[in-house]
C-alpha atoms as a PDB file:
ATOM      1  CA  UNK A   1     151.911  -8.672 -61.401  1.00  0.00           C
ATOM      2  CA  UNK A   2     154.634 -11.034 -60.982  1.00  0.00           C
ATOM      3  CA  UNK A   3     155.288 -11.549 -64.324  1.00  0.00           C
ATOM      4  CA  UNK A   4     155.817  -8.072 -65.081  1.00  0.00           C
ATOM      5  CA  UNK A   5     158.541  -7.828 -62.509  1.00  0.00           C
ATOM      6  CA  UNK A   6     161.123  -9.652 -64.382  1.00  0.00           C
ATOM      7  CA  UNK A   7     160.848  -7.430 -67.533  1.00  0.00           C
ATOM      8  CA  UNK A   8     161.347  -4.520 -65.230  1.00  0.00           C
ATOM      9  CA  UNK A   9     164.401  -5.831 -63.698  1.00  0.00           C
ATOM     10  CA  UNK A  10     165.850  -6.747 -67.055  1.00  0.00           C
ATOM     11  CA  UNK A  11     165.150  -3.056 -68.553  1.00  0.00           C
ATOM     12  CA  UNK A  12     166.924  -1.003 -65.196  1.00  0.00           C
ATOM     13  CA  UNK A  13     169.917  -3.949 -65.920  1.00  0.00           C
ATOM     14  CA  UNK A  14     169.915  -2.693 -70.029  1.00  0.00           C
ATOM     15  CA  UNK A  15     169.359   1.169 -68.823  1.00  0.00           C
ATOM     16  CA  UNK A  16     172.515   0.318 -66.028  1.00  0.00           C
ATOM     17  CA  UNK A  17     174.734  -1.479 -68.464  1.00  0.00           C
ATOM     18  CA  UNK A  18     174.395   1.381 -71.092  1.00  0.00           C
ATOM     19  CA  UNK A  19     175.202   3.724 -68.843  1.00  0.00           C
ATOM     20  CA  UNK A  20     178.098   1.813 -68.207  1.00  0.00           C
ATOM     21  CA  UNK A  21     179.550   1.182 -71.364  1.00  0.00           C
ATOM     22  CA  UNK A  22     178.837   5.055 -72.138  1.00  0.00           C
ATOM     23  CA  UNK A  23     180.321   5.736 -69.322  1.00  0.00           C
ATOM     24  CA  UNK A  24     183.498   3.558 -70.017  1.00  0.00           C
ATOM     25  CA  UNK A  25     183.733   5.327 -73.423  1.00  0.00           C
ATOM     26  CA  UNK A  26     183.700   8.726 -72.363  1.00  0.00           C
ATOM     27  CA  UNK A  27     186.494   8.085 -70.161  1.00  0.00           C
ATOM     28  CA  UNK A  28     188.692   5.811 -72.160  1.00  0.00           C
ATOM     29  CA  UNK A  29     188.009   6.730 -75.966  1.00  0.00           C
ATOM     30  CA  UNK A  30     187.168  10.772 -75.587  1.00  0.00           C
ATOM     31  CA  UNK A  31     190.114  13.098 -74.156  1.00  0.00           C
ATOM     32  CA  UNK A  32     189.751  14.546 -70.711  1.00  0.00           C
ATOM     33  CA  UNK A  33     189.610  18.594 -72.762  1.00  0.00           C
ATOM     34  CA  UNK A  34     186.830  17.295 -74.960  1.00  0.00           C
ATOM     35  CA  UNK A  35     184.629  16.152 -71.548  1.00  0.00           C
ATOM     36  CA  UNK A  36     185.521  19.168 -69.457  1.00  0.00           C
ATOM     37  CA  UNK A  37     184.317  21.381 -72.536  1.00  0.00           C
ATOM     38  CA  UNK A  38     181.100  19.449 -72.988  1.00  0.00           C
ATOM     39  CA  UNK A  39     181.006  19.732 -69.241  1.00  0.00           C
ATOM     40  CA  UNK A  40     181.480  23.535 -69.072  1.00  0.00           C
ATOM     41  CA  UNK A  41     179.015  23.829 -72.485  1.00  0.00           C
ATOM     42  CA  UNK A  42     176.252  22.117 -70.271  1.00  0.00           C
ATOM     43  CA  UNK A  43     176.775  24.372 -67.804  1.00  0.00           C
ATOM     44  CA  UNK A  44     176.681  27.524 -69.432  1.00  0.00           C
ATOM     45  CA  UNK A  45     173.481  26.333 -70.966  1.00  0.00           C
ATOM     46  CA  UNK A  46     171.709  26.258 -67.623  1.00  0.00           C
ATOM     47  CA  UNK A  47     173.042  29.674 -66.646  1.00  0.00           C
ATOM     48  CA  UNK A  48     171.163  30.577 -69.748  1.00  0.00           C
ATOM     49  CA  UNK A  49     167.910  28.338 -68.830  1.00  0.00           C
ATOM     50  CA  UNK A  50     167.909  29.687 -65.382  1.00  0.00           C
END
């Protein structure tokens, strides 16, 4: 068991740091219109789902 521990740890740090660096893109690279719209589209989808 504690050997398994360590891999754990280091795939939530790889899941956190992507999530970061997508996270850094969306705000930095993307315009603010583009987000709101994929936003809104996401949205409207789970009016339809729900």
């Amino acid at each position: 068991m504690p050997q398994l521990m360590p891999m754990w740890w280091v795939m939530s740090s790889l899941m956190f740091v992507l999530f970061l660096v997508v996270w850094i893109y969306v705000n930095f690279f993307l315009e603010g219109g583009k987000v709101m719209d994929y936003f809104e589209l996401l949205e409207e989808k789970n009016k339809w789902w729900w």
